[in-house]
PDB file of N, CA and C in Angstrom:
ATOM      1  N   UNK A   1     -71.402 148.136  66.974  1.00  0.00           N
ATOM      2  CA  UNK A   1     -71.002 146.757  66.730  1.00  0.00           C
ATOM      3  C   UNK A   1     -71.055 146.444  65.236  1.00  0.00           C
ATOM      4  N   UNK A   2     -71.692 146.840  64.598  1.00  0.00           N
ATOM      5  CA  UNK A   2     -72.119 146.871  63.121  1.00  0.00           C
ATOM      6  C   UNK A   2     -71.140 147.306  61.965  1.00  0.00           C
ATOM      7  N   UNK A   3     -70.416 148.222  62.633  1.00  0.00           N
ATOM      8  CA  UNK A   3     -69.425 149.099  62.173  1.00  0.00           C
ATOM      9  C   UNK A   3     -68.309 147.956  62.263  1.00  0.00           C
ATOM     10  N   UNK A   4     -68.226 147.666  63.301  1.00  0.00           N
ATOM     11  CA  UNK A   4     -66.687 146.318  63.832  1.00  0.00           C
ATOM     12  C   UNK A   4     -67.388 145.531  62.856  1.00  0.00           C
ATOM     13  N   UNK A   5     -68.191 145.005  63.127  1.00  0.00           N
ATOM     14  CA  UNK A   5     -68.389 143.596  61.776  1.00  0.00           C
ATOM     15  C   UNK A   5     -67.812 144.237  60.328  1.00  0.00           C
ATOM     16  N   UNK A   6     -68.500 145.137  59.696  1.00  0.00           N
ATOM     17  CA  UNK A   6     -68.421 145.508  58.606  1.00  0.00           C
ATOM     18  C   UNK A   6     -66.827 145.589  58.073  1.00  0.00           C
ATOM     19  N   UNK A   7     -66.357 146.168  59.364  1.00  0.00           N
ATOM     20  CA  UNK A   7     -64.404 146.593  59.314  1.00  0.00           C
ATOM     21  C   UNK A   7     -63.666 145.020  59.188  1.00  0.00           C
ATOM     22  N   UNK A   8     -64.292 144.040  60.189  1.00  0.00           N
ATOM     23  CA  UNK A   8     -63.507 143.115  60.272  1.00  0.00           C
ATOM     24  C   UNK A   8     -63.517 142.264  58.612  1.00  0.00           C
ATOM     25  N   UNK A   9     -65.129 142.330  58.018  1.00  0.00           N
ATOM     26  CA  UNK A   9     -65.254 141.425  57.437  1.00  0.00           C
ATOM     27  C   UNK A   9     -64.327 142.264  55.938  1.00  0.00           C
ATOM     28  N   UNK A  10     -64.227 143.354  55.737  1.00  0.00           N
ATOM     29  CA  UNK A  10     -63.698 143.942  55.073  1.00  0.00           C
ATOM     30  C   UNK A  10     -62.044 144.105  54.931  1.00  0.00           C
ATOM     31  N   UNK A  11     -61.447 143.741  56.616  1.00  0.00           N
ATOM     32  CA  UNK A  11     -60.140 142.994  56.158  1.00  0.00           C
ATOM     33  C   UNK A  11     -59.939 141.750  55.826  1.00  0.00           C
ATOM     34  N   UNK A  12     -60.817 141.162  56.439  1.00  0.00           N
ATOM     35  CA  UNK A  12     -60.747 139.643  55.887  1.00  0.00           C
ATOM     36  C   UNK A  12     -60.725 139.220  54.745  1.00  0.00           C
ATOM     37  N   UNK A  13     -61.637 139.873  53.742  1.00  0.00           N
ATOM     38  CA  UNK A  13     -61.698 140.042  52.278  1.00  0.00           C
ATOM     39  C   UNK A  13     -60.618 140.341  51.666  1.00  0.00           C
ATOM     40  N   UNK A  14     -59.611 141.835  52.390  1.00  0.00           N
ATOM     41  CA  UNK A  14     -58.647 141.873  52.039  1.00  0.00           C
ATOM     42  C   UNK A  14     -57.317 141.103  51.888  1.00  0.00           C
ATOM     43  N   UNK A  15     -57.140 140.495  53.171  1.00  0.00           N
ATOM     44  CA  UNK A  15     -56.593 139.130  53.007  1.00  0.00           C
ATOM     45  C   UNK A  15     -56.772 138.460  51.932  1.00  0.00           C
ATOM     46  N   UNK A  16     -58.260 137.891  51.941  1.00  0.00           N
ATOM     47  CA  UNK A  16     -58.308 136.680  51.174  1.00  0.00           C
ATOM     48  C   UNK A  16     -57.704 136.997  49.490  1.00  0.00           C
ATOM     49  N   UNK A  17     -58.639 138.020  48.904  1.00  0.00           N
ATOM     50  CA  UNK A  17     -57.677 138.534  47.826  1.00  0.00           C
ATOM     51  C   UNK A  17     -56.478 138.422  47.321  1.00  0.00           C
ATOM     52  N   UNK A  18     -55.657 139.271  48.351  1.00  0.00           N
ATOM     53  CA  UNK A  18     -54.190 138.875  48.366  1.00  0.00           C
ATOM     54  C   UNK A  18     -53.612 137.505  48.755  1.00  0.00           C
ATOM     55  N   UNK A  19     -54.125 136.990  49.513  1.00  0.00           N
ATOM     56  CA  UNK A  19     -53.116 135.974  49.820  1.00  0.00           C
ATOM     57  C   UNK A  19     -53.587 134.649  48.880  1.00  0.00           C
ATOM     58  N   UNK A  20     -55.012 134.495  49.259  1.00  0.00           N
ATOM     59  CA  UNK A  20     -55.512 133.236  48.868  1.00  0.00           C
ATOM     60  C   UNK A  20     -56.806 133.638  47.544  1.00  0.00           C
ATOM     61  N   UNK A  21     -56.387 133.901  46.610  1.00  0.00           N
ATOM     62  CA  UNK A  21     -57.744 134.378  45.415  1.00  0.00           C
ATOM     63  C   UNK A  21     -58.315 133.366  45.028  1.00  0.00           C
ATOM     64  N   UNK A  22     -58.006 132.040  45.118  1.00  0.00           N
ATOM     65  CA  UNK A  22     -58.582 130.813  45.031  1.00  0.00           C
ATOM     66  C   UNK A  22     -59.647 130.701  45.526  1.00  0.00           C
ATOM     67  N   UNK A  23     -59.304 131.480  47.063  1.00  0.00           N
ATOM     68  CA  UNK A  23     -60.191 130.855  47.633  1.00  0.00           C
ATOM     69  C   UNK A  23     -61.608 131.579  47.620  1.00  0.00           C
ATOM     70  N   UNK A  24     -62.978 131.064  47.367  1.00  0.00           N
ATOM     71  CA  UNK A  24     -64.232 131.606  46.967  1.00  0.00           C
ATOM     72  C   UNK A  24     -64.692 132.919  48.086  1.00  0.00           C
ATOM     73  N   UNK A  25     -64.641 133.805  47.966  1.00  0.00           N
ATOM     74  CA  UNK A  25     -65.554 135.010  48.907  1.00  0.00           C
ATOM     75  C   UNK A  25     -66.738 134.344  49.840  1.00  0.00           C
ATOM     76  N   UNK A  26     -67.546 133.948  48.508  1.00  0.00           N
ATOM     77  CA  UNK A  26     -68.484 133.740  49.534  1.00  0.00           C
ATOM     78  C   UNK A  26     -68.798 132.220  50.584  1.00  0.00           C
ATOM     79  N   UNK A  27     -67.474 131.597  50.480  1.00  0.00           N
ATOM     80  CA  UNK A  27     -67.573 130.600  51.468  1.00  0.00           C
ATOM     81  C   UNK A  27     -67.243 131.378  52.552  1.00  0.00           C
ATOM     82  N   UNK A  28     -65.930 132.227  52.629  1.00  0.00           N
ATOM     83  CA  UNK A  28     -64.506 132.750  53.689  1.00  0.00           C
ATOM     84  C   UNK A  28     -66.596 133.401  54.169  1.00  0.00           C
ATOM     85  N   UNK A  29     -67.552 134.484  53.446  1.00  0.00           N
ATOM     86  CA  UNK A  29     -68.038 135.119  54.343  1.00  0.00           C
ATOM     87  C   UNK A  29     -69.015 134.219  55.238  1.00  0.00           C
ATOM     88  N   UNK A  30     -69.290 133.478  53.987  1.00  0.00           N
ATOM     89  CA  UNK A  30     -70.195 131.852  55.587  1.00  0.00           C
ATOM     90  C   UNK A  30     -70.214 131.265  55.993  1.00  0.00           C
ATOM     91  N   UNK A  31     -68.784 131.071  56.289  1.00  0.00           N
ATOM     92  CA  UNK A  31     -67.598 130.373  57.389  1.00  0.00           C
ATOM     93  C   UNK A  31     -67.841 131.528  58.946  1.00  0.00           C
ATOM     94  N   UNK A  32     -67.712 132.820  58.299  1.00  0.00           N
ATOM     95  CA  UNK A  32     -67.217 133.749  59.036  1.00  0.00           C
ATOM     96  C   UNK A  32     -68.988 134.068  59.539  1.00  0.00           C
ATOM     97  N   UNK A  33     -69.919 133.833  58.826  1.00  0.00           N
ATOM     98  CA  UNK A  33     -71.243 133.850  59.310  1.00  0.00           C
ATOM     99  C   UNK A  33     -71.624 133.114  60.822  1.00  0.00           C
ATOM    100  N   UNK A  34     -71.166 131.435  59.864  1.00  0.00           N
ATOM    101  CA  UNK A  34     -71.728 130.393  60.827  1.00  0.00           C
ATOM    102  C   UNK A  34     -70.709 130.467  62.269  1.00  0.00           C
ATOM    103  N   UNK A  35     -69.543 131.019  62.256  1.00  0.00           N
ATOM    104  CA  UNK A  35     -69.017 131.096  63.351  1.00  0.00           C
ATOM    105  C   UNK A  35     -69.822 131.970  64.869  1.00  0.00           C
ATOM    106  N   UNK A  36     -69.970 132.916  64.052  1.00  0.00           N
ATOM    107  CA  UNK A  36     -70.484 134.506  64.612  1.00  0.00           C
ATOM    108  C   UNK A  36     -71.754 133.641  64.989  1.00  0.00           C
ATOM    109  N   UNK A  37     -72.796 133.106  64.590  1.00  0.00           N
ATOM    110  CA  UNK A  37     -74.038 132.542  65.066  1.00  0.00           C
ATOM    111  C   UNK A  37     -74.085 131.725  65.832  1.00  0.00           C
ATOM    112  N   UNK A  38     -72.791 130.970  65.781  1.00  0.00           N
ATOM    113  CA  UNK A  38     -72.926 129.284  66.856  1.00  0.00           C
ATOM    114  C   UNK A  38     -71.490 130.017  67.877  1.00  0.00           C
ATOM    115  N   UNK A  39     -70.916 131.422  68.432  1.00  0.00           N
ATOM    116  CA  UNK A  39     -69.812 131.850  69.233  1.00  0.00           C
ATOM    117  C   UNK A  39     -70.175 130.965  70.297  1.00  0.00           C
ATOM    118  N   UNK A  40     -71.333 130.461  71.228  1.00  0.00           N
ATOM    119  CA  UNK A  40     -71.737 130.112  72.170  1.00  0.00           C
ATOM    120  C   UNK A  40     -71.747 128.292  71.952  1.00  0.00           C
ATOM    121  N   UNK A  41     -71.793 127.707  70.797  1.00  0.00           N
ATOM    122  CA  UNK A  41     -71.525 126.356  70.271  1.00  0.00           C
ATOM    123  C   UNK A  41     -70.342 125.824  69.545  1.00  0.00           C
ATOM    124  N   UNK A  42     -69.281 125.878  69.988  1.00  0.00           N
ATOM    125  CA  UNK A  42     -68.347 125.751  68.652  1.00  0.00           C
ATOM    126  C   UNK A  42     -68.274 124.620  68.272  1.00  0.00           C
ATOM    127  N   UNK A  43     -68.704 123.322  68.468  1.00  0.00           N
ATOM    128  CA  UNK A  43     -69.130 121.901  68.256  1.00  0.00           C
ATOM    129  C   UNK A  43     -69.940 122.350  67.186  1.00  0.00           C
ATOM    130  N   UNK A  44     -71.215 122.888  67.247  1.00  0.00           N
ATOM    131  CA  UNK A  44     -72.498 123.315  65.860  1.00  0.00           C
ATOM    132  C   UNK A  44     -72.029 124.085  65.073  1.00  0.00           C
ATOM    133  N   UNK A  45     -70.920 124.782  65.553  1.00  0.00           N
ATOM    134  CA  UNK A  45     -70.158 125.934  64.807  1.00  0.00           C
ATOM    135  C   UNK A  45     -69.002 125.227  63.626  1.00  0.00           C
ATOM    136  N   UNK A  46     -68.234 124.262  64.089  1.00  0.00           N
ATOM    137  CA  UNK A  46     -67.174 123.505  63.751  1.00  0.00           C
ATOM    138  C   UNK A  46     -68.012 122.734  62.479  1.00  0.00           C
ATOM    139  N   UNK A  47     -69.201 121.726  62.753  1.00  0.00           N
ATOM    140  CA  UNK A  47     -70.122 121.062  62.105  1.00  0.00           C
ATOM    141  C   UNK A  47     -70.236 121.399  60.939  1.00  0.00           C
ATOM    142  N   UNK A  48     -70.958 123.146  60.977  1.00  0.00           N
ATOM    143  CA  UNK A  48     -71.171 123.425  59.786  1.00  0.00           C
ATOM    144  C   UNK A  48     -70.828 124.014  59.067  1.00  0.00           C
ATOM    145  N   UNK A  49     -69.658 124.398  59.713  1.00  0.00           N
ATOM    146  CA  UNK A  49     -68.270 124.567  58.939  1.00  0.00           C
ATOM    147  C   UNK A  49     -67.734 124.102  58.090  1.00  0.00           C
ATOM    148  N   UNK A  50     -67.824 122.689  58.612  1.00  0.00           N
ATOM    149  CA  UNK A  50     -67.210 121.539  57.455  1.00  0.00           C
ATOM    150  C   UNK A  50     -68.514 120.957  56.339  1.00  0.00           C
ATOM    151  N   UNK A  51     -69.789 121.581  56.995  1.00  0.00           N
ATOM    152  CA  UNK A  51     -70.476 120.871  55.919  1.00  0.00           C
ATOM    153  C   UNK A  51     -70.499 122.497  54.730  1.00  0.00           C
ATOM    154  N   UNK A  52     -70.298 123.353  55.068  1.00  0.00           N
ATOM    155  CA  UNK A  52     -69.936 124.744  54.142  1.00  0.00           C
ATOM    156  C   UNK A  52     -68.774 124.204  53.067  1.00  0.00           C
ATOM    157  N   UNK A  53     -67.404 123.695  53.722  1.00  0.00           N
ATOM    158  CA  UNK A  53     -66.437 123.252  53.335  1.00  0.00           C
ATOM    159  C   UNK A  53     -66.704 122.259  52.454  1.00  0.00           C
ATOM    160  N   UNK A  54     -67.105 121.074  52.779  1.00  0.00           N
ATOM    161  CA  UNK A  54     -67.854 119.738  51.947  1.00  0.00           C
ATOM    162  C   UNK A  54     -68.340 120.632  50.708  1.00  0.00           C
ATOM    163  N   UNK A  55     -68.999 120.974  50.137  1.00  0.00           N
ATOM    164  CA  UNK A  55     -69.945 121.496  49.699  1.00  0.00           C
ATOM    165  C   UNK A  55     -68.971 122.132  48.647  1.00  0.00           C
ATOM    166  N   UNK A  56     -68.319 122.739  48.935  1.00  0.00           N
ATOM    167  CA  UNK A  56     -66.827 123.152  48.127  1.00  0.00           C
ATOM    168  C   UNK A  56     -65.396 122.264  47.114  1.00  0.00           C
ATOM    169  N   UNK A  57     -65.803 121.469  48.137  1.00  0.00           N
ATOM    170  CA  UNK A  57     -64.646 120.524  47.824  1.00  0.00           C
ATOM    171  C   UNK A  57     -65.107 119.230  46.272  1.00  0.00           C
ATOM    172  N   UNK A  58     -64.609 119.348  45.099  1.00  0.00           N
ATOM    173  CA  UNK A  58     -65.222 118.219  44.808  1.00  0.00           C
ATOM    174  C   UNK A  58     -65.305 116.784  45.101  1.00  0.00           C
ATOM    175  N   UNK A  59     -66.443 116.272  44.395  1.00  0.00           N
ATOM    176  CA  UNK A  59     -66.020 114.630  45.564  1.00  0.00           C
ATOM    177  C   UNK A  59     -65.074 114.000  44.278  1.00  0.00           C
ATOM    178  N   UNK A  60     -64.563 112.568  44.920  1.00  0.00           N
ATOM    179  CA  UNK A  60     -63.734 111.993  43.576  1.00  0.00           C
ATOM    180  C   UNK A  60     -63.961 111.584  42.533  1.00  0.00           C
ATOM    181  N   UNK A  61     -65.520 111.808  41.882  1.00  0.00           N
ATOM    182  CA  UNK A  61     -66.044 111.161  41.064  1.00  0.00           C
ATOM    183  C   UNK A  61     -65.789 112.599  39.684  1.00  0.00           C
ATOM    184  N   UNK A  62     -65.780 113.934  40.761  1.00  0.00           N
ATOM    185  CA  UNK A  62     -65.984 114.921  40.179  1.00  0.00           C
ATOM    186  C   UNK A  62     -64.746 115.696  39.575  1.00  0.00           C
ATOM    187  N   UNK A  63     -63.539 114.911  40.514  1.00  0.00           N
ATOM    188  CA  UNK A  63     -62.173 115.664  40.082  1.00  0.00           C
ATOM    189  C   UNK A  63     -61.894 115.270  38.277  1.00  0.00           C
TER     190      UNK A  63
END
């Protein structure tokens, strides 16, 4: 199973690279964390998703 994580998270990276380089590594990997931990919650999963996301985003004071 360790092996599949490692493969998946390693195309995903690849993706992100190419398509989207904007976008930060290490959110895409603790997006891809908090999913994998809450598979059985996707409400707690979704949550802190967006508070990962928040956290990213500047607020309008900051643009």
């Amino acid at each position: 199973m360790k092996k599949t994580k490692n493969e998946m998270l390693a195309v995903i990276e690849k993706l992100r690279e190419d398509k989207f380089p904007d976008l930060p590594a290490d959110l895409v990997a603790r997006i891809i964390e908090t999913e994998a931990d809450f598979m059985e919650n996707q409400v707690e999963a979704c949550k802190r998703v967006g508070q990962l996301v928040d956290q990213y985003i500047p607020s309008e004071g900051e643009r």
